[in-house]
Every structure is written in C-alpha cells, then in structure tokens.
C-alpha atoms as a PDB file:
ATOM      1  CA  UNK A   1       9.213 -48.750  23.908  1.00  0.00           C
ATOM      2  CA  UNK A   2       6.673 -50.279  26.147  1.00  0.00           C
ATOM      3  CA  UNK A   3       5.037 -48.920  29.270  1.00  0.00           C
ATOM      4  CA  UNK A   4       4.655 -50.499  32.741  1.00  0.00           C
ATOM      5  CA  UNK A   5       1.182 -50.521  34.654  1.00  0.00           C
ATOM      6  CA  UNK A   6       2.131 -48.052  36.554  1.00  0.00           C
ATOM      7  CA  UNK A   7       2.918 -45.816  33.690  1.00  0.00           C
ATOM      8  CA  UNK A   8      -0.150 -47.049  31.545  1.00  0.00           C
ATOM      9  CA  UNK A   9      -2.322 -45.952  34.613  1.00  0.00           C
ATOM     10  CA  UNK A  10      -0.178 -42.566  34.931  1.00  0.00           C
ATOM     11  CA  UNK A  11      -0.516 -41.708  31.880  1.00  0.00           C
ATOM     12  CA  UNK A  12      -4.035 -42.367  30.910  1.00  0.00           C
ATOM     13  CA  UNK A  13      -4.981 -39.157  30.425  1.00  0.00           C
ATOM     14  CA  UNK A  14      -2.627 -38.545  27.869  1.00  0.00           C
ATOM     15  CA  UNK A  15      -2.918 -42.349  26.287  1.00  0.00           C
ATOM     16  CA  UNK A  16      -6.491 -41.478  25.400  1.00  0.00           C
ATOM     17  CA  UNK A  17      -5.596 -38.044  23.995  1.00  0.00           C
ATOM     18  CA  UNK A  18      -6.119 -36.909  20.531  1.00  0.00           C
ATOM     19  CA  UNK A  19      -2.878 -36.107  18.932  1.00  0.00           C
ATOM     20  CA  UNK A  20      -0.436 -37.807  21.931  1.00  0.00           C
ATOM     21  CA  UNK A  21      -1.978 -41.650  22.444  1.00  0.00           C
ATOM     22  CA  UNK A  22       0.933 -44.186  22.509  1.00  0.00           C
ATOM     23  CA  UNK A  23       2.771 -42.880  19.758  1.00  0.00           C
ATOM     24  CA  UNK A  24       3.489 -39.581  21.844  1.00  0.00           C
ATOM     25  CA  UNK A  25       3.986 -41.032  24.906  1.00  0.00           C
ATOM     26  CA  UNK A  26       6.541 -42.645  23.763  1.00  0.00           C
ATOM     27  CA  UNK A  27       8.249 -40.027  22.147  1.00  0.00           C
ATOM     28  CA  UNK A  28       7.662 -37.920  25.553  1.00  0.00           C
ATOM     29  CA  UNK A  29       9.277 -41.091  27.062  1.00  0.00           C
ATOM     30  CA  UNK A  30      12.444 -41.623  24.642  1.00  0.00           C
ATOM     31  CA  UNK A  31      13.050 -37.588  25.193  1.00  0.00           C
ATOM     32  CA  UNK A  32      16.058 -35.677  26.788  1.00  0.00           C
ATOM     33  CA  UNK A  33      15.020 -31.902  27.454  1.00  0.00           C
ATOM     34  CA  UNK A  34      17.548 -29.744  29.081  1.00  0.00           C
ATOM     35  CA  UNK A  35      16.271 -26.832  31.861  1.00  0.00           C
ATOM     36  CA  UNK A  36      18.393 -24.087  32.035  1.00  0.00           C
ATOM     37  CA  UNK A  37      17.488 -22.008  34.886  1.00  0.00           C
ATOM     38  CA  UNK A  38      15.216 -23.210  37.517  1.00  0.00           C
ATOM     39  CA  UNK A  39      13.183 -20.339  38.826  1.00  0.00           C
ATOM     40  CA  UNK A  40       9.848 -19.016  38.067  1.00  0.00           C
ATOM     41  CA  UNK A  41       9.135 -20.557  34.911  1.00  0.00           C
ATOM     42  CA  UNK A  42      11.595 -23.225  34.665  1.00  0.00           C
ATOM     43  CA  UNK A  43      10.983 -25.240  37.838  1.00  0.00           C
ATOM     44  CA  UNK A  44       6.722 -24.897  36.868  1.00  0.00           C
ATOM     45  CA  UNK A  45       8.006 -26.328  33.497  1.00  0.00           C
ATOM     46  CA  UNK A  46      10.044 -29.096  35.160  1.00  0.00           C
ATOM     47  CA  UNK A  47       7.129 -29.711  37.275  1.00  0.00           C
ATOM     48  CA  UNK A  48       4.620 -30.678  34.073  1.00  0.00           C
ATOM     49  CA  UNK A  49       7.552 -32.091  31.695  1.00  0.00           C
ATOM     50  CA  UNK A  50       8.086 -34.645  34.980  1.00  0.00           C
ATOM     51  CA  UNK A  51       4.421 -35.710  35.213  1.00  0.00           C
ATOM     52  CA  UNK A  52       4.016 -35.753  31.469  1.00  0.00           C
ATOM     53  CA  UNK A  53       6.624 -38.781  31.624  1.00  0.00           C
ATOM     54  CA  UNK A  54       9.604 -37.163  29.748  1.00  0.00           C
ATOM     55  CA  UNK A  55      12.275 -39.366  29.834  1.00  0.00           C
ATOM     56  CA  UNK A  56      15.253 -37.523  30.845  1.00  0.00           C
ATOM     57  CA  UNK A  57      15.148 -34.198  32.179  1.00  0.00           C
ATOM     58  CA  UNK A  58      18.501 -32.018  32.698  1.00  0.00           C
ATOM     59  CA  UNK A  59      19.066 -29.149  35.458  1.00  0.00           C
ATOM     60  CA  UNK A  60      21.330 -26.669  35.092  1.00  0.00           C
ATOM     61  CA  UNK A  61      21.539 -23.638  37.921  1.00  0.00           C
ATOM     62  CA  UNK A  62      24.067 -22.516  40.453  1.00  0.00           C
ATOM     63  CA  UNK A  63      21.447 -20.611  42.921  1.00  0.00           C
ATOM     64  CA  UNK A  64      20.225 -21.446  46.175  1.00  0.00           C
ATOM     65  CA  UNK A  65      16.960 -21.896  47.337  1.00  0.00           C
ATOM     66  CA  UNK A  66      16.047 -17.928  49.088  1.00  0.00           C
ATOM     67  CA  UNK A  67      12.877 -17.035  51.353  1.00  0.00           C
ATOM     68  CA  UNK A  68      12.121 -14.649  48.256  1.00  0.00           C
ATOM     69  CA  UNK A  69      11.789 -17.108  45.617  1.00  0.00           C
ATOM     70  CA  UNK A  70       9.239 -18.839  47.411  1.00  0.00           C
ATOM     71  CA  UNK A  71       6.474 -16.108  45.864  1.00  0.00           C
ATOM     72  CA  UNK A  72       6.446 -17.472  42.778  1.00  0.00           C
ATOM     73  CA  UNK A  73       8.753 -20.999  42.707  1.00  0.00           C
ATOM     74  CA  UNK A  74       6.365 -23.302  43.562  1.00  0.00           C
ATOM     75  CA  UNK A  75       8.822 -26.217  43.682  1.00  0.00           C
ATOM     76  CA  UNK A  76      10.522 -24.869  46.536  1.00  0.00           C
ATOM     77  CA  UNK A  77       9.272 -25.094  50.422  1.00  0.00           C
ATOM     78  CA  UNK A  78      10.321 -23.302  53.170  1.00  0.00           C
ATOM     79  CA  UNK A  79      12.920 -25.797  54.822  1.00  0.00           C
ATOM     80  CA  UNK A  80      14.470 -25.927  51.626  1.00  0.00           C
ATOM     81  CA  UNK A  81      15.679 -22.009  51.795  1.00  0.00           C
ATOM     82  CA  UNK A  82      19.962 -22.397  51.690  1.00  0.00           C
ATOM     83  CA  UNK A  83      19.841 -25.468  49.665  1.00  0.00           C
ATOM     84  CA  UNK A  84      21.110 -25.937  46.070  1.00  0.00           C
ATOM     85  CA  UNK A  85      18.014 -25.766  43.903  1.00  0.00           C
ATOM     86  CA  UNK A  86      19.317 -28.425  41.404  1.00  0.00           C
ATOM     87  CA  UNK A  87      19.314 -30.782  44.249  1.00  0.00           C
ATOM     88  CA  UNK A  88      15.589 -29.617  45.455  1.00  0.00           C
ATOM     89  CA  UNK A  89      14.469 -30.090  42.556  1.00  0.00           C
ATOM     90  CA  UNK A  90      15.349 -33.312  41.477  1.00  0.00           C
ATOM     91  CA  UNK A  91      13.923 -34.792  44.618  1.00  0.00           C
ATOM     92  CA  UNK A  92      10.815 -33.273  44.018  1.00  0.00           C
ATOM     93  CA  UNK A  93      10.316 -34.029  40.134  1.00  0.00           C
ATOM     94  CA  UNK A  94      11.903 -37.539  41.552  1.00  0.00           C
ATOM     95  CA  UNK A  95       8.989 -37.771  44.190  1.00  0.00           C
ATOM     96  CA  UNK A  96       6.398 -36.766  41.579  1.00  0.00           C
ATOM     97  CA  UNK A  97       7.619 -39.204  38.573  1.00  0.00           C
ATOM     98  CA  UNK A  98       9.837 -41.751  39.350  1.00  0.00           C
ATOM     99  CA  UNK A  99       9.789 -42.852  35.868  1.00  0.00           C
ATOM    100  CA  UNK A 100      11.860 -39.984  35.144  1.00  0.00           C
ATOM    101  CA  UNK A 101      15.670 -39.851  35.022  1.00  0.00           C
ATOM    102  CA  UNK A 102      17.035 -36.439  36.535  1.00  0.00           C
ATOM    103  CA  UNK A 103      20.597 -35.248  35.676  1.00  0.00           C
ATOM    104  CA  UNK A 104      21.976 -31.879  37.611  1.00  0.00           C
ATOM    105  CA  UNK A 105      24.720 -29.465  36.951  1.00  0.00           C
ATOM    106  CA  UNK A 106      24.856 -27.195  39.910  1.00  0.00           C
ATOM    107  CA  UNK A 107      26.683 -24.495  37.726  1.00  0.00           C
ATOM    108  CA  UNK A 108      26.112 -21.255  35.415  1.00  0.00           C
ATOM    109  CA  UNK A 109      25.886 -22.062  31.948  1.00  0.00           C
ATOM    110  CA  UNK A 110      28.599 -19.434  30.320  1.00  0.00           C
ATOM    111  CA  UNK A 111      29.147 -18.800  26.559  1.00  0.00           C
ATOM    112  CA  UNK A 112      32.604 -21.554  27.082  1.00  0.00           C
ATOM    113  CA  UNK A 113      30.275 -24.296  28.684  1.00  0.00           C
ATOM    114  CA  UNK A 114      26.853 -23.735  26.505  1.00  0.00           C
ATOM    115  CA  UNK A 115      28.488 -25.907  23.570  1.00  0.00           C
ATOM    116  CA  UNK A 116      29.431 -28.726  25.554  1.00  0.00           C
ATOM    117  CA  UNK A 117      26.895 -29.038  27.909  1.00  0.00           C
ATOM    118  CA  UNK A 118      23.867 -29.089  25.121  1.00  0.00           C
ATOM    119  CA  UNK A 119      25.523 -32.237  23.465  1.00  0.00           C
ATOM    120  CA  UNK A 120      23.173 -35.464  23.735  1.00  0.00           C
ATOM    121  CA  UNK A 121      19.954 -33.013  24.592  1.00  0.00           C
ATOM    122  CA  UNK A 122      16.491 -33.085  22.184  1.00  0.00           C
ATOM    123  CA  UNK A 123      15.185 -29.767  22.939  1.00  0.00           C
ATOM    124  CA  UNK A 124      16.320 -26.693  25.600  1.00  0.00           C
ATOM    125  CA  UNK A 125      14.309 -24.807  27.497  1.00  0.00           C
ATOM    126  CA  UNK A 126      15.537 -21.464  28.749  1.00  0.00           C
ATOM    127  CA  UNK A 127      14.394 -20.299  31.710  1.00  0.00           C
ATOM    128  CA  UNK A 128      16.980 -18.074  33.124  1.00  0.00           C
ATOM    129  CA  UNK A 129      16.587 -14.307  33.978  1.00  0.00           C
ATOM    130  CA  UNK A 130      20.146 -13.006  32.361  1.00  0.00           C
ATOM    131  CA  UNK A 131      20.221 -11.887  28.770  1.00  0.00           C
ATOM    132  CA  UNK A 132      23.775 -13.568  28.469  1.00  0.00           C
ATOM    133  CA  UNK A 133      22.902 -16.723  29.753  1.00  0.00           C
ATOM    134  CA  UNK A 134      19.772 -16.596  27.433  1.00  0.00           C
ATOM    135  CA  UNK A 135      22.510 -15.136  24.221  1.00  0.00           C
ATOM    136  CA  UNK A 136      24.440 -18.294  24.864  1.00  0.00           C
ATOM    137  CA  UNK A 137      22.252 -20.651  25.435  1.00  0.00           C
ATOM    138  CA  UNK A 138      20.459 -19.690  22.003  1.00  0.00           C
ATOM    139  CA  UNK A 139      23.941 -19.970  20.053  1.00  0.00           C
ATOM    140  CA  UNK A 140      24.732 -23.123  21.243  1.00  0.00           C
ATOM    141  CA  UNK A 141      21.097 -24.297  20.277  1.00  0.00           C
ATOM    142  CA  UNK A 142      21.725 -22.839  16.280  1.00  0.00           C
ATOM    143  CA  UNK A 143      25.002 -24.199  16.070  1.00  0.00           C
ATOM    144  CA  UNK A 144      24.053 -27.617  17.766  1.00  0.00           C
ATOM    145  CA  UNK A 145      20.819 -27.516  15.659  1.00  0.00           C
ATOM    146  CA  UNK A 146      18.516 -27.870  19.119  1.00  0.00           C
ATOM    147  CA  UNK A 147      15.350 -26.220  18.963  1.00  0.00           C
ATOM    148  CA  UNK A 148      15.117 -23.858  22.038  1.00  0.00           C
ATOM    149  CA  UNK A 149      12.071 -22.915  24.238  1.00  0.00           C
ATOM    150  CA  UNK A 150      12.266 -19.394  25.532  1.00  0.00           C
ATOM    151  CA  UNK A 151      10.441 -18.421  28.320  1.00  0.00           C
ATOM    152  CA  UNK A 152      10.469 -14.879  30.003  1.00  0.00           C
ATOM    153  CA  UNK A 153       8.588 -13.014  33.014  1.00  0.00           C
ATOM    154  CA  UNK A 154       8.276  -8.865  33.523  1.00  0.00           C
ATOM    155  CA  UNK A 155       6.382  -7.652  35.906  1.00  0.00           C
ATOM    156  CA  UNK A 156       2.820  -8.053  34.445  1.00  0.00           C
ATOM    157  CA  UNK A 157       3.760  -9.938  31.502  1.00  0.00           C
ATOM    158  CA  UNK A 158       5.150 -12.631  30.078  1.00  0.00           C
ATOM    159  CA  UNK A 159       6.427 -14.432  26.709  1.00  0.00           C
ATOM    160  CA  UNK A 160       6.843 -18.062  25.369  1.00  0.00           C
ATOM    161  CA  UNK A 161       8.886 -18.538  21.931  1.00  0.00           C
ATOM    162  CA  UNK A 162      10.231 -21.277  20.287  1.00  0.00           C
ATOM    163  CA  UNK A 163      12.969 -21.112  18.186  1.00  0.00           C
ATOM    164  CA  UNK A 164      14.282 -23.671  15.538  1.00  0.00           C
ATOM    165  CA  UNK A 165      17.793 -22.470  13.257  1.00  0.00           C
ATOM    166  CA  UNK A 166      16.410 -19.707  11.577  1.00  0.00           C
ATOM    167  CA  UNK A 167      14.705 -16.961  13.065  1.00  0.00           C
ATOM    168  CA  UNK A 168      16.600 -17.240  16.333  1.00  0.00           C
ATOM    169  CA  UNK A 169      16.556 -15.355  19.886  1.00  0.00           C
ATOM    170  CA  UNK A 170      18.996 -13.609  18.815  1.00  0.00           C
ATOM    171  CA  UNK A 171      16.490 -11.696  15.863  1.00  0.00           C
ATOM    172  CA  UNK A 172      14.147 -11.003  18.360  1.00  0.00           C
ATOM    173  CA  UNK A 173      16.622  -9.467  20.698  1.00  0.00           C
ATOM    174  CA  UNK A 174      19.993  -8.601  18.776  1.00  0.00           C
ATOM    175  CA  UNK A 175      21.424  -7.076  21.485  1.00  0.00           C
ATOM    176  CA  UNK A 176      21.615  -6.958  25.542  1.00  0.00           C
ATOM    177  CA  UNK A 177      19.269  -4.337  26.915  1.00  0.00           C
ATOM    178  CA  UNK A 178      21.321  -1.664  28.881  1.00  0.00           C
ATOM    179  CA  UNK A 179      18.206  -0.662  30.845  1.00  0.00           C
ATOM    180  CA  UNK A 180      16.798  -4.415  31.106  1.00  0.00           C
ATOM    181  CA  UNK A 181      14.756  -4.735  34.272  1.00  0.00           C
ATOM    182  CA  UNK A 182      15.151  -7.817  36.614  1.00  0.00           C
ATOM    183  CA  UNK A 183      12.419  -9.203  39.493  1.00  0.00           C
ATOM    184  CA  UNK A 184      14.442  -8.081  41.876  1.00  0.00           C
ATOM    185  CA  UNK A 185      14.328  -4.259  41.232  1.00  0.00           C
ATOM    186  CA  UNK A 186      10.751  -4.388  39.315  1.00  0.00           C
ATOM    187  CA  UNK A 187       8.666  -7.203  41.309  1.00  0.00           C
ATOM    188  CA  UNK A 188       6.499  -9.872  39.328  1.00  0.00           C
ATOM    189  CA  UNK A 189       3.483 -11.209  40.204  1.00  0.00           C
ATOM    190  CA  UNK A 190       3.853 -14.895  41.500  1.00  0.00           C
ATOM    191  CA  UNK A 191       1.050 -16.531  39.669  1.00  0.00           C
ATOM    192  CA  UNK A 192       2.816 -15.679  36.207  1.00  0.00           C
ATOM    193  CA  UNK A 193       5.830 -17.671  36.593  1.00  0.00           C
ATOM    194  CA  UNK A 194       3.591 -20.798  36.634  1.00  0.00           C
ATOM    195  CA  UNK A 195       1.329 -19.945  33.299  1.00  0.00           C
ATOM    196  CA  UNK A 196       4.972 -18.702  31.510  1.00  0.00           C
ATOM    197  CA  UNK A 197       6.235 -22.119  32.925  1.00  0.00           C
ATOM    198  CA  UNK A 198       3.264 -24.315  31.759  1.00  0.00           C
ATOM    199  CA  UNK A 199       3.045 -22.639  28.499  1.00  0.00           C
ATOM    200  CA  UNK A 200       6.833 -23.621  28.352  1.00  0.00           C
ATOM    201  CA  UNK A 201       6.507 -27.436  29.218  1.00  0.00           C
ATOM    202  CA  UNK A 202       3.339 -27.389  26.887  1.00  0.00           C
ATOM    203  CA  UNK A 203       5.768 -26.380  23.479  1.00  0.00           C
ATOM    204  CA  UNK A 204       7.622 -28.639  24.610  1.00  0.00           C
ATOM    205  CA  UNK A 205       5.113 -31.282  25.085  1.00  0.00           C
ATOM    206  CA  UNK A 206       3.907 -29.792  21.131  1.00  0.00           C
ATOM    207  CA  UNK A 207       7.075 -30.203  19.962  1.00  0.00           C
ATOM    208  CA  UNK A 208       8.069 -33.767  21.226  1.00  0.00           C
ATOM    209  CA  UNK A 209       4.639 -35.433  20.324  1.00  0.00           C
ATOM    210  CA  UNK A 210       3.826 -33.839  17.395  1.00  0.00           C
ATOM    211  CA  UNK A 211       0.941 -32.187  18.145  1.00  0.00           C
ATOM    212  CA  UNK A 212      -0.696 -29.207  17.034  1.00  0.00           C
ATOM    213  CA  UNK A 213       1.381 -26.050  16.118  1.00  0.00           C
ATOM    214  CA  UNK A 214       4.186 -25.074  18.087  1.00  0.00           C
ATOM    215  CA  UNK A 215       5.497 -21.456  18.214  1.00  0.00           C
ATOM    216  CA  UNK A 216       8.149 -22.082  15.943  1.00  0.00           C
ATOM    217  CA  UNK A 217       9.291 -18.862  14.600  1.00  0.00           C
ATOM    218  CA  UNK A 218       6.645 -16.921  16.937  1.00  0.00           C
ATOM    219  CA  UNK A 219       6.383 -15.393  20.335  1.00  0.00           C
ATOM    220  CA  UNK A 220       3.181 -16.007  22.235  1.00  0.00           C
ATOM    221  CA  UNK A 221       2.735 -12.987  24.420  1.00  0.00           C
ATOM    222  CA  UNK A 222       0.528 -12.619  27.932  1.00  0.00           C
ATOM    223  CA  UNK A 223      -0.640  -8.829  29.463  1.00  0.00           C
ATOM    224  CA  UNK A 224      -2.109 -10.209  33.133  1.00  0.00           C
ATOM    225  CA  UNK A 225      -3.383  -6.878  34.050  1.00  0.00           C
ATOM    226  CA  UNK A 226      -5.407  -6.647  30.896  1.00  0.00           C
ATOM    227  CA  UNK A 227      -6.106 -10.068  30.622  1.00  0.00           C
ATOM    228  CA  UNK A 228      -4.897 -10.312  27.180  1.00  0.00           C
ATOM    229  CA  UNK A 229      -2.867 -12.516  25.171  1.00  0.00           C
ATOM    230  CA  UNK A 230      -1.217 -12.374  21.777  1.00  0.00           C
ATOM    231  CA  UNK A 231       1.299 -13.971  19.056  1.00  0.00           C
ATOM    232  CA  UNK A 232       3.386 -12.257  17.233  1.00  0.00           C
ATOM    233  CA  UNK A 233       5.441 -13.403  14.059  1.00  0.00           C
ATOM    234  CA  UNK A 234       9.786 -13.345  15.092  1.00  0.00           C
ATOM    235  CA  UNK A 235      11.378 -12.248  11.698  1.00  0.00           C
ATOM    236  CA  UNK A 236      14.814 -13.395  10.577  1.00  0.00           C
ATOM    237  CA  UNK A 237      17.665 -10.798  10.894  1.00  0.00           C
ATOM    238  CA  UNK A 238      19.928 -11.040   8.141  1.00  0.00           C
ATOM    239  CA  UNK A 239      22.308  -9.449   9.702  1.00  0.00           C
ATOM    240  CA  UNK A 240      22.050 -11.856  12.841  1.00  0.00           C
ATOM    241  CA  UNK A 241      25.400 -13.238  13.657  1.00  0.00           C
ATOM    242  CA  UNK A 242      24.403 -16.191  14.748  1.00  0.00           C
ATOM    243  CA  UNK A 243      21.985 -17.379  12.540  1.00  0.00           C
ATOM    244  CA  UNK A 244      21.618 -14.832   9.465  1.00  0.00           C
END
C-alpha cells in the first residue's frame, strides 16, 4: 500500500515514529474501525482515528446534535444543533482527512442489528452511554471475534478497556446496573470526554500498529479530581454467558 505526498507529508510525524513508521501506517491505512456512539468520547476518538489516517471509519448513532452536548462534544458547533450527528460528523472528520473513507448509519445499534452491522469491521469502539447498547455491542464483538474498545465517562471519572474473546465486557459488568447514573441526571465535566476519547483512538491506534501494550484484558482507570490514574486486571467470569 503506498502513500501519496500528501499523505507522506501528513503523516510524518507518525512515519518517523518508533514502533508505527511505514509498516503501521499502513496497517492504520488498510483498517476499518467501527464508532458506535458519537458523543463525548466517541466523536474525540473519531477526531484522532481520522487524522491518524485510518482507512475506513464507521458511524453508527441516531441522536441529534443538542445545545447541551456542545460542553463536552467538541466535534459539534453551534449551527449544527438539530442536525443528525452521523452526518456532522462525517463532514468534519471528511474536512480534517480526506484520505479517509466515512460510512454512516443514522440508527441505534439493538441486540437484532449488532450481528449484522459488525460484519466486514477490524476493531469496535464503543462509545455509547446505554448499558444495552454497550451488552450488545460486546456480544456481537465475542461471537464475531472483533476486539472491542470500551470507553466510559462518570462524572469525575472515566475508563478505557479493551477487550479481545475472553475476558469480555460482559465479566467486568455481568449485569445492567439498576441505579446506573447517566450525564444527564449526574453532570460530567467536559474536558473528560476528550482524554476518555483520545485514550480510546490511542488502543486503537496500539492495537492496529502493533505497538506497545494494549489494554487487552485490562481497564485503564482516570479519578480527575484527584488527579490519579490506574489499571486494573478484568478477570474472566466463568459463568459469563457470553464468553465463559
């Protein structure tokens, strides 16, 4: 797979860097990663995978841009409040990378469409803010054999996992909080939906090139108010029913 000027100039930075040089740019360019959910952290994550020159990047939400998201979305500007974020979105990772082919779905991934719609995709990233959306999207990941990215906001804190067959999301969460707090009712501070978001598009960026460690089988967690960050090991469930 060969590069333009363009891209060899766009790229540089990467070309040059230890553990991604050609090799992983090419990977990053050959790659199809699917965003499910494009709010706080996964339009931040859209944002970097675009500029890092993934090949083919895939939307999937059913929202509208609202004056309230604008806290924390950063892809989103004021005249585009009412309009279908899918559609935002690709015309600004579009704008930003034209190297990059965008497909939308302007719909809610459900437990009948996760199956289907993951076919032909590399690697997911979940970015959604609904425990059943996140439930099905990590079953159709084990039993399509796609490694998942899971990214999640609370008020002052935030989490990053990846998750590859066996331990799944499903260990780490077995079953749907009944008290499980949402932005709306809670709040979140704006600023950590981007470093959730870029710490999302960089496991990805891991994963695709090669480099380093990714946080298979762990979940990298953030405190902003303390300033603190931590991983912790995920454990497999053997009773999971979806992977154990």
């Amino acid at each position: 797979m060969t590069f333009s000027e363009d891209e060899i100039e766009r790229y540089a930075r990467h070309l040059v860097l230890a553990d991604v040089g050609g090799p992983g740019q090419q990977r990053l360019k050959a790659a199809r990663v699917l965003i499910v959910g494009l709010g706080g952290v996964g339009g931040p994550a859209a944002l970097y995978l675009a500029a890092a020159g993934v090949g083919t990047l895939g939307l999937i939400d059913d929202d509208t841009v609202a004056l309230s998201n604008l806290q924390r979305q950063i892809q989103f500007d004021t005249p585009d409040i009412g309009k279908p974020k899918v559609a935002v979105s690709a015309r600004r990772l579009t704008a930003l990378n034209p190297h990059v082919a965008v497909q939308t779905f302007a719909e809610r991934l459900t437990e009948e469409s996760a199956a289907s719609r993951l076919v032909g995709w590399d690697l997911v990233i979940d970015g959604t803010d609904d425990f059943d959306t996140r439930m099905a999207v990590n079953a159709a990941c084990v039993a399509s054999g796609i490694p998942l990215v899971s990214g999640a906001l609370g008020a002052w804190s935030g989490q990053v996992g990846v998750f590859e067959g066996r331990p799944c999301y499903r260990c780490l969460v077995p079953e749907v909080p009944p008290d499980a707090e949402t932005c709306a009712r809670v709040g979140v501070v704006g600023a950590l939906a981007g470093l959730v978001g870029s710490m999302a598009a960089l496991e990805a960026i891991k994963w695709l090139t090669g480099a380093g460690q990714p946080l298979t089988g762990r979940l990298w967690i953030h405190g902003a108010l303390e300033g603190r960050s931590r991983t912790v090991t995920v454990t497999a469930d053997p009773t999971c029913p979806v992977c154990g």
